[in-house]
PDB file of N, CA and C in Angstrom:
ATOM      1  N   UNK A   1      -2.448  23.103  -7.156  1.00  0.00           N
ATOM      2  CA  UNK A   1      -3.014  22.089  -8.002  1.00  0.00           C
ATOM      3  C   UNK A   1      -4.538  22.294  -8.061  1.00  0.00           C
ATOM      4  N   UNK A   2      -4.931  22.422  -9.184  1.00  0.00           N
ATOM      5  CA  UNK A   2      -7.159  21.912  -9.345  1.00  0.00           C
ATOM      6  C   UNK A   2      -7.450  21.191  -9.304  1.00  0.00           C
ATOM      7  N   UNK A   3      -8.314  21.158  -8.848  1.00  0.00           N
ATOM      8  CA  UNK A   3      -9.113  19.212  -8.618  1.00  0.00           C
ATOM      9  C   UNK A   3     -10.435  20.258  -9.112  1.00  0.00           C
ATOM     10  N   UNK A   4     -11.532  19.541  -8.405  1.00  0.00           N
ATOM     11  CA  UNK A   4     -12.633  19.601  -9.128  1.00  0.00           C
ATOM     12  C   UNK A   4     -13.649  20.585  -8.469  1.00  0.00           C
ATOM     13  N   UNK A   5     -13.346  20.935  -7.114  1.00  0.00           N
ATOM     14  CA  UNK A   5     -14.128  22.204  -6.449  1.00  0.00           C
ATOM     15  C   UNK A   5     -13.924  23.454  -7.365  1.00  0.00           C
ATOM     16  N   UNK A   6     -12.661  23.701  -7.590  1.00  0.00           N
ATOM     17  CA  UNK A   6     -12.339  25.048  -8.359  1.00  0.00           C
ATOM     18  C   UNK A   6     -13.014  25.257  -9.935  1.00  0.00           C
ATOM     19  N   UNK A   7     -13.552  23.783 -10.627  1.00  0.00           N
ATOM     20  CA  UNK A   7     -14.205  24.043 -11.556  1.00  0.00           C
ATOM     21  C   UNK A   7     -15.809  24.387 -11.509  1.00  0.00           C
ATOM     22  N   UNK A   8     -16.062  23.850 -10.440  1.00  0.00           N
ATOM     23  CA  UNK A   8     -17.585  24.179  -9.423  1.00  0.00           C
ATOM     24  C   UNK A   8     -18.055  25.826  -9.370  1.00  0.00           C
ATOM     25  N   UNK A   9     -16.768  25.891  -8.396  1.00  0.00           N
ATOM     26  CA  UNK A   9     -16.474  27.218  -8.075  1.00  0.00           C
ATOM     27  C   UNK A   9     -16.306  28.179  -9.152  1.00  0.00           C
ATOM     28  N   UNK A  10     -15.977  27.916 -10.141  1.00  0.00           N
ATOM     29  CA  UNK A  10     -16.272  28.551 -11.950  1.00  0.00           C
ATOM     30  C   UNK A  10     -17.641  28.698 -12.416  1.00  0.00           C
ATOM     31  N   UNK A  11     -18.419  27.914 -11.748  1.00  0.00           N
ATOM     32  CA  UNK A  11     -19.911  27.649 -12.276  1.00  0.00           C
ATOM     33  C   UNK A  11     -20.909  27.789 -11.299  1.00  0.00           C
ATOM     34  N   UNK A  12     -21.054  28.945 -10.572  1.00  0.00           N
ATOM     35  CA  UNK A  12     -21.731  29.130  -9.293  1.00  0.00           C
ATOM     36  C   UNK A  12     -23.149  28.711  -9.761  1.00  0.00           C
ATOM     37  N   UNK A  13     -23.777  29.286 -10.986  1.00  0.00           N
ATOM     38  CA  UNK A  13     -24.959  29.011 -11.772  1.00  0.00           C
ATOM     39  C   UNK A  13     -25.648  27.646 -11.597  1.00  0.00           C
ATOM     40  N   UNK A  14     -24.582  26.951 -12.072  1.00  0.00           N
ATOM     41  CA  UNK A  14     -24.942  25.702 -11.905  1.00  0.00           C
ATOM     42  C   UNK A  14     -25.338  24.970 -10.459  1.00  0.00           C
ATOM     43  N   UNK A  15     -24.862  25.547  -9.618  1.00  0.00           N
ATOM     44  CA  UNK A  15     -25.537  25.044  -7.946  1.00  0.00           C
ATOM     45  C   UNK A  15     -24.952  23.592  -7.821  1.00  0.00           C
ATOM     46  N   UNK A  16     -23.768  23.088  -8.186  1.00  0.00           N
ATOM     47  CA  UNK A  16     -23.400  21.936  -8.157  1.00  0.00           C
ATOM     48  C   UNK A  16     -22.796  21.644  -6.421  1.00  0.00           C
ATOM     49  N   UNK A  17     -22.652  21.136  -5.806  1.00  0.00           N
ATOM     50  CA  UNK A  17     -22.203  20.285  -4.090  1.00  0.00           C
ATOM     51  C   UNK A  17     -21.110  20.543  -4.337  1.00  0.00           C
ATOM     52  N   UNK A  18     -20.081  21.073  -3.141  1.00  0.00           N
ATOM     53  CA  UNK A  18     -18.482  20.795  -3.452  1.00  0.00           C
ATOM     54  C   UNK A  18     -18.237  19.258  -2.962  1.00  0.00           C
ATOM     55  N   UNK A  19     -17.214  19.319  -3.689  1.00  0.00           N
ATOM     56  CA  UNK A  19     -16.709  17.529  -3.925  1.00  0.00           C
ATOM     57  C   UNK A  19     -15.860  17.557  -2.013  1.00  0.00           C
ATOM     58  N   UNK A  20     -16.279  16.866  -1.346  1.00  0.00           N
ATOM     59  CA  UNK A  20     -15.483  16.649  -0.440  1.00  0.00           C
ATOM     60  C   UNK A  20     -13.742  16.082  -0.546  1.00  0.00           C
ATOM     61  N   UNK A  21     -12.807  16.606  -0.036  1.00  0.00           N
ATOM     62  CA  UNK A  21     -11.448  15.975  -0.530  1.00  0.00           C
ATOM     63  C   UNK A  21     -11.156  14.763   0.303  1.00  0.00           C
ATOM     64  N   UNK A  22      -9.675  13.997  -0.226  1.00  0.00           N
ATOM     65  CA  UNK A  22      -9.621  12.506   0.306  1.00  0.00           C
ATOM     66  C   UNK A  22      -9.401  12.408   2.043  1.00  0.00           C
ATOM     67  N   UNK A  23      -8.943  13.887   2.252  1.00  0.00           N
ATOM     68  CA  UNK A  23      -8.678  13.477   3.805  1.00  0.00           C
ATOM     69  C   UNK A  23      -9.759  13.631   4.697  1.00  0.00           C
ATOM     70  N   UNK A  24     -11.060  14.069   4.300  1.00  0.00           N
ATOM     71  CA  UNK A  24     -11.746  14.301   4.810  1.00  0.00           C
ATOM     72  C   UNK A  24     -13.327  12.964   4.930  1.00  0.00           C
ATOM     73  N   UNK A  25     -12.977  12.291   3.705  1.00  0.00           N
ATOM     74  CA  UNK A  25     -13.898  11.215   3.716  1.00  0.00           C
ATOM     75  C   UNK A  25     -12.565   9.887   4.237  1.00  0.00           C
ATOM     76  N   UNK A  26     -13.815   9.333   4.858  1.00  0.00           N
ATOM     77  CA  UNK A  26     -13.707   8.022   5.086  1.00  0.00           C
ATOM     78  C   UNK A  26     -13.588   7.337   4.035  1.00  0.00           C
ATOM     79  N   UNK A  27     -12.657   5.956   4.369  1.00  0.00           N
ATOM     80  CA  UNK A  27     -12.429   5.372   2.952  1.00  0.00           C
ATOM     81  C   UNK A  27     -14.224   4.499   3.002  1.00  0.00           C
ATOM     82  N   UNK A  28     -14.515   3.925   1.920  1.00  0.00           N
ATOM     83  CA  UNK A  28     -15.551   3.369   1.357  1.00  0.00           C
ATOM     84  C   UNK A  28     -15.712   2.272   1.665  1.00  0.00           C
ATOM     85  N   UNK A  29     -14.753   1.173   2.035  1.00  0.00           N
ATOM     86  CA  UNK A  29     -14.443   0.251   2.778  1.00  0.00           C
ATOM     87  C   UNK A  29     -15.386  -0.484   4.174  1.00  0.00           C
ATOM     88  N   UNK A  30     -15.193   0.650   4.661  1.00  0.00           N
ATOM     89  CA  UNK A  30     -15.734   1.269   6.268  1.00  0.00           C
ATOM     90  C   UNK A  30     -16.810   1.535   6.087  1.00  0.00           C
ATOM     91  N   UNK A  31     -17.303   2.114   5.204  1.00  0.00           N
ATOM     92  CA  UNK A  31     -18.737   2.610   4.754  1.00  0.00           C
ATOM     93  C   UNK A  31     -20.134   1.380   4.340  1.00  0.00           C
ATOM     94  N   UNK A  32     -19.877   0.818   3.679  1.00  0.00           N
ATOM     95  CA  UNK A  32     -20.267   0.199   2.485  1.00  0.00           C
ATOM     96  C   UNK A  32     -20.110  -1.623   2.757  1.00  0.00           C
ATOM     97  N   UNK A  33     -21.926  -1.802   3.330  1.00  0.00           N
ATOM     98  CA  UNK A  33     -21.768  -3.221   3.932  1.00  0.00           C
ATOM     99  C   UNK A  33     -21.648  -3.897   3.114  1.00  0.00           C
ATOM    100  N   UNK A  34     -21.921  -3.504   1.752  1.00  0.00           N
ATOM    101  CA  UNK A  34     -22.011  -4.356   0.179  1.00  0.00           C
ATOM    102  C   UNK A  34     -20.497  -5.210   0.229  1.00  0.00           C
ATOM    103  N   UNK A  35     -19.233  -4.888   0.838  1.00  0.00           N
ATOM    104  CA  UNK A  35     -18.179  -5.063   0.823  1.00  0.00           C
ATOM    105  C   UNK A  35     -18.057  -6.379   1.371  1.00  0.00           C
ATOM    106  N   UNK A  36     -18.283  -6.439   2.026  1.00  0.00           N
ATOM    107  CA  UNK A  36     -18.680  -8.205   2.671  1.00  0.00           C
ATOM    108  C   UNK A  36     -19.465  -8.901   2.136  1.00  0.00           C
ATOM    109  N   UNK A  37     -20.140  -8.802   0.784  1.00  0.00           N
ATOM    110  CA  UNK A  37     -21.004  -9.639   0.408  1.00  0.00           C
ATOM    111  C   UNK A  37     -20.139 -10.019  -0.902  1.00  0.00           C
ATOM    112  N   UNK A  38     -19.134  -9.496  -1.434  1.00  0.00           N
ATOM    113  CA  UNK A  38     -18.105  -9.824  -2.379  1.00  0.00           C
ATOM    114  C   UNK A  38     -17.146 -10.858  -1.862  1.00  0.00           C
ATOM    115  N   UNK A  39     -16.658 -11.947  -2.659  1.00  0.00           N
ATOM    116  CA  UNK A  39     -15.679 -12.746  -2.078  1.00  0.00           C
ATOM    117  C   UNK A  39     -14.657 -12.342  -2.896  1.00  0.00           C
ATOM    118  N   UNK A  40     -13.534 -12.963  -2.203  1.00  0.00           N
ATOM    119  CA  UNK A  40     -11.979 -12.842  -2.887  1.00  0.00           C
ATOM    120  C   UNK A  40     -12.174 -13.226  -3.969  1.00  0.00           C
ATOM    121  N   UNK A  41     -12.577 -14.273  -4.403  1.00  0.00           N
ATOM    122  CA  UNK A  41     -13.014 -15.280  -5.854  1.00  0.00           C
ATOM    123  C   UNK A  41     -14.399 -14.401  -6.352  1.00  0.00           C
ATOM    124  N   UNK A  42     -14.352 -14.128  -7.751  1.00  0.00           N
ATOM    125  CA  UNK A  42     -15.487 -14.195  -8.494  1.00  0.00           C
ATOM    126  C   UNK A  42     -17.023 -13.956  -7.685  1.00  0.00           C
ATOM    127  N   UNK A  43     -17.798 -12.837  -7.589  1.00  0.00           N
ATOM    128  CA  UNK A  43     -19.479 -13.121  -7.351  1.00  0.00           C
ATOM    129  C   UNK A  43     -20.247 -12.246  -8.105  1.00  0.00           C
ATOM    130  N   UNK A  44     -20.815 -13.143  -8.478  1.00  0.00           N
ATOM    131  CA  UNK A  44     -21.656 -12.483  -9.868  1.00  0.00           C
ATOM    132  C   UNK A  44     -22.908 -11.321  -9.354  1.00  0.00           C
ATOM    133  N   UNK A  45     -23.216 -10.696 -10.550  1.00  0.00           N
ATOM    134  CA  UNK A  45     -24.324  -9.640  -9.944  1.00  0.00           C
ATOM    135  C   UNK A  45     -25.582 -10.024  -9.320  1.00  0.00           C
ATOM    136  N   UNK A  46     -25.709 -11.236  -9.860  1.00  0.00           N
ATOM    137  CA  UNK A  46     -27.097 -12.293  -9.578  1.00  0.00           C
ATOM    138  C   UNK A  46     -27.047 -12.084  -7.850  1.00  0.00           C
ATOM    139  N   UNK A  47     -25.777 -13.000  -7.712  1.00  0.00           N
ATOM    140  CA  UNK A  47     -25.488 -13.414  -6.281  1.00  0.00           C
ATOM    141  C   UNK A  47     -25.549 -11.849  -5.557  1.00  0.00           C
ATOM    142  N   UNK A  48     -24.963 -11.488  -5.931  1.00  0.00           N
ATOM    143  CA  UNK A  48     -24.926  -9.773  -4.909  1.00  0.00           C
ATOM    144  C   UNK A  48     -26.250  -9.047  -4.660  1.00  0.00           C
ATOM    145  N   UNK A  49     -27.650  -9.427  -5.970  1.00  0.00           N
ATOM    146  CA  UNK A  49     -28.368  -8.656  -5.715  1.00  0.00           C
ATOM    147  C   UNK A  49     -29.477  -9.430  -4.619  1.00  0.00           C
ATOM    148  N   UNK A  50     -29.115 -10.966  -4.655  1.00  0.00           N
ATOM    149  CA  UNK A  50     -30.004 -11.790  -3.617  1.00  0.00           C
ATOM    150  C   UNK A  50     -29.192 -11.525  -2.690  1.00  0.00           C
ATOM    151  N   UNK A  51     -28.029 -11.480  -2.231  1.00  0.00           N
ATOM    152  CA  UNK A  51     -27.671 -10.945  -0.676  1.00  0.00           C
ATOM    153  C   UNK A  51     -27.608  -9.985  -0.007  1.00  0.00           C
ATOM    154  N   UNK A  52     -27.569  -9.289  -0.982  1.00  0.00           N
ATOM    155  CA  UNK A  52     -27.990  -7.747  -0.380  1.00  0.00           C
ATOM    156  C   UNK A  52     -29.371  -7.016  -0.361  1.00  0.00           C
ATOM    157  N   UNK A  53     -30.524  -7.546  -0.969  1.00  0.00           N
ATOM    158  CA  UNK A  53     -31.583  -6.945  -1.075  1.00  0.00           C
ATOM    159  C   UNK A  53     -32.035  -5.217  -1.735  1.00  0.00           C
ATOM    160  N   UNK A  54     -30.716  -5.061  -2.181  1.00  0.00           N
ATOM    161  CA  UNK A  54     -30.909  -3.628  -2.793  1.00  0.00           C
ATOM    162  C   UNK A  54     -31.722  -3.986  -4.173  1.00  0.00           C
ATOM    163  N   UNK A  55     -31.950  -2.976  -5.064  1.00  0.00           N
ATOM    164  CA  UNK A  55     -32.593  -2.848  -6.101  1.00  0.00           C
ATOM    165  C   UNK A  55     -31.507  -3.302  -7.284  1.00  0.00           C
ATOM    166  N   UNK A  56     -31.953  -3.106  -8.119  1.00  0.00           N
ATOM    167  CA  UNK A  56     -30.403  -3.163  -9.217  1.00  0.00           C
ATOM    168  C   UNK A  56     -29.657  -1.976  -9.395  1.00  0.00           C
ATOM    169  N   UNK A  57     -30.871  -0.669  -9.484  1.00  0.00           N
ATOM    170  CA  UNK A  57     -29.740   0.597  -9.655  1.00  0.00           C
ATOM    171  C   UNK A  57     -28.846   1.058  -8.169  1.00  0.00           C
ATOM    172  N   UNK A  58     -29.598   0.311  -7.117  1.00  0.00           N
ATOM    173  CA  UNK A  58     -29.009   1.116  -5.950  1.00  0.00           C
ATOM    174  C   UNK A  58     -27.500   0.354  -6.007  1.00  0.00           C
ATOM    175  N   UNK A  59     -27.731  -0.906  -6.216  1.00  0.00           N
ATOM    176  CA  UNK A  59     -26.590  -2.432  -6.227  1.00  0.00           C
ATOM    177  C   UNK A  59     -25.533  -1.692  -7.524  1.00  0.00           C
ATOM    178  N   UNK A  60     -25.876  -1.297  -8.816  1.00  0.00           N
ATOM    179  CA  UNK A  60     -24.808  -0.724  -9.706  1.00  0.00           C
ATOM    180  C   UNK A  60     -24.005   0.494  -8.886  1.00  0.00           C
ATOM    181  N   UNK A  61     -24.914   1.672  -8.460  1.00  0.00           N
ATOM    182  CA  UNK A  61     -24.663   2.713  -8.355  1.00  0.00           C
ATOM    183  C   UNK A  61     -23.038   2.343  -7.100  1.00  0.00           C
ATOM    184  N   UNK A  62     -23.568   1.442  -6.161  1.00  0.00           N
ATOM    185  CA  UNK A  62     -22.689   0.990  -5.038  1.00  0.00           C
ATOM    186  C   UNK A  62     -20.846   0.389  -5.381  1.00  0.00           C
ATOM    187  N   UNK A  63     -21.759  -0.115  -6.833  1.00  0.00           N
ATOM    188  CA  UNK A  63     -20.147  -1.127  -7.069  1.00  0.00           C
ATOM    189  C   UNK A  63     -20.013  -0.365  -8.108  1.00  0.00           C
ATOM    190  N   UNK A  64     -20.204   0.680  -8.786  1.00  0.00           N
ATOM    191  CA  UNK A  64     -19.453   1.384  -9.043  1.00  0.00           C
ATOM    192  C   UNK A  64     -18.474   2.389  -8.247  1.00  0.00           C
ATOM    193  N   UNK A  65     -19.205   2.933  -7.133  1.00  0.00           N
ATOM    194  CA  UNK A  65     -18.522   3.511  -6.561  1.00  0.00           C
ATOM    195  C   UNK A  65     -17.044   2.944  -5.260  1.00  0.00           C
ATOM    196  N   UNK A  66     -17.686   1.427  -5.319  1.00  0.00           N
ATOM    197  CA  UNK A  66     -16.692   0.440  -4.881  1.00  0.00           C
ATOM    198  C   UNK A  66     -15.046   0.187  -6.180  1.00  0.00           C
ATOM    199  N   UNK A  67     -15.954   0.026  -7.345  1.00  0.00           N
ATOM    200  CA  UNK A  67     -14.739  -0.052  -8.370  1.00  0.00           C
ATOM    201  C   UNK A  67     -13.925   1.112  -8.362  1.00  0.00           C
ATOM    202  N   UNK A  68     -14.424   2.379  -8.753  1.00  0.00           N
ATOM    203  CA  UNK A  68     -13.968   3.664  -8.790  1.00  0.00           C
ATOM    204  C   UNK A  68     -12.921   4.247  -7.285  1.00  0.00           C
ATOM    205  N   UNK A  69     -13.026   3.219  -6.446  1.00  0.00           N
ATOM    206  CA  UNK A  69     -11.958   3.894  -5.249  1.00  0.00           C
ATOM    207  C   UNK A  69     -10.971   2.783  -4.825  1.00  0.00           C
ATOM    208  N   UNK A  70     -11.157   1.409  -6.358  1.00  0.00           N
ATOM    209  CA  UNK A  70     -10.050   0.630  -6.124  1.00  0.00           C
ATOM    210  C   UNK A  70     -10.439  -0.893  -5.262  1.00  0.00           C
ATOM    211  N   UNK A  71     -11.599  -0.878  -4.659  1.00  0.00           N
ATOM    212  CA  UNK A  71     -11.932  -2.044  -3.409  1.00  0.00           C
ATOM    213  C   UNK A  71     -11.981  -2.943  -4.221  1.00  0.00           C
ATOM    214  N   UNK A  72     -12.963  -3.203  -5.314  1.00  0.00           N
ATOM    215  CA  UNK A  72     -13.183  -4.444  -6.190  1.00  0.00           C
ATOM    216  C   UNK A  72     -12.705  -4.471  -7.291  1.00  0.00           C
ATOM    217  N   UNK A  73     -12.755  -5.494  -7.705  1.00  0.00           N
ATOM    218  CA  UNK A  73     -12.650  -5.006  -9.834  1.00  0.00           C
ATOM    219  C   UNK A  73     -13.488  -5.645 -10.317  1.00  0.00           C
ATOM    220  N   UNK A  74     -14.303  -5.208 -11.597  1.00  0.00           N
ATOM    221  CA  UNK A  74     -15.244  -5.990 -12.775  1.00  0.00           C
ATOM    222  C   UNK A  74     -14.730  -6.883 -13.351  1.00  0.00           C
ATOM    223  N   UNK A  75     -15.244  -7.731 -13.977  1.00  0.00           N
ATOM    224  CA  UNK A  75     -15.408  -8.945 -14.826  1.00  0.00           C
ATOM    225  C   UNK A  75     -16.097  -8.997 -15.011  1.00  0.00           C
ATOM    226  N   UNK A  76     -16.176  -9.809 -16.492  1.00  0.00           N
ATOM    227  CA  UNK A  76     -17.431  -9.702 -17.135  1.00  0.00           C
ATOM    228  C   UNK A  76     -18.159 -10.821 -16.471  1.00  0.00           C
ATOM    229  N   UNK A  77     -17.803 -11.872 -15.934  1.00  0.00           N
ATOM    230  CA  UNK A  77     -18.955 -12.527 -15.026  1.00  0.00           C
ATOM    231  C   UNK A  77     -19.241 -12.167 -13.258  1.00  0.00           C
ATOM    232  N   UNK A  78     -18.539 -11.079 -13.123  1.00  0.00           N
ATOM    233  CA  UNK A  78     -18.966 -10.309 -11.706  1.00  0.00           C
ATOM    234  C   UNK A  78     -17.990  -9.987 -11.265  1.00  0.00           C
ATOM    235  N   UNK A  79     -17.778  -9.822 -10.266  1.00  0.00           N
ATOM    236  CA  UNK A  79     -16.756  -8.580  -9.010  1.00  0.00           C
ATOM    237  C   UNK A  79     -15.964  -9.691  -8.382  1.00  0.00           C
ATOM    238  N   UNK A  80     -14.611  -9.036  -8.146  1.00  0.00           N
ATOM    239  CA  UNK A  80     -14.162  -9.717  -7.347  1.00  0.00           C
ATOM    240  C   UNK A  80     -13.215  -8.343  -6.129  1.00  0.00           C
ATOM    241  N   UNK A  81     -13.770  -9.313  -4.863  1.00  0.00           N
ATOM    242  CA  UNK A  81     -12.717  -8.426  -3.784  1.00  0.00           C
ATOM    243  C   UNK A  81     -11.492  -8.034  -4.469  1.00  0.00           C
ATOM    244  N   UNK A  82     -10.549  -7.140  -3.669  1.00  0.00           N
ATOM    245  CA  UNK A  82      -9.111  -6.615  -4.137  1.00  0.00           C
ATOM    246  C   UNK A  82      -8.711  -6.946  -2.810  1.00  0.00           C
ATOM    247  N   UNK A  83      -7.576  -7.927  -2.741  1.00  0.00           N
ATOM    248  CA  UNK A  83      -7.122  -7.761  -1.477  1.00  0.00           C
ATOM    249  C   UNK A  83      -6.156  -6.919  -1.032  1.00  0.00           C
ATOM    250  N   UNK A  84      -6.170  -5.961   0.169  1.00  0.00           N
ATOM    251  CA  UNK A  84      -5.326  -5.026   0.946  1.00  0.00           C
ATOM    252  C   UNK A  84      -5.919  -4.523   1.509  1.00  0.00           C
TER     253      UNK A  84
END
């Protein structure tokens, strides 16, 4: 199967990072104190960026990468935990 090293690996030129695979990272969960500042219910971006003290791009860049591995989901009035 290809995933996304082998297209890397097509493009040495480019100097791109190999993508680490899933067994080898930690889930994001574990990582990522932003995760506790989300409730089960609804918290808007407002609220997330006064409790966490990050910037706004560092605060997007985070919950995207929180959405993208499944932990939270968007709404258009903010994030909500995923429970499991």
């Amino acid at each position: 199967m290809l995933d996304c090293n082998d297209i890397i690996n097509e493009f040495p030129a480019l100097q791109l990072p190999q993508i680490a695979t899933e067994d080898s990272t930690p889930p994001v969960s574990k990582q990522s104190p932003l995760v506790a500042l989300i409730d089960y219910n609804l918290t808007s971006f407002e609220t997330l960026l006064a409790r966490s003290g990050l910037d706004v791009v560092s605060l997007q860049n985070q919950l995207i990468e929180l959405e993208i591995n499944g932990i939270i989901t968007v709404q258009p009035q903010g994030y909500t935990k995923l429970k499991g």
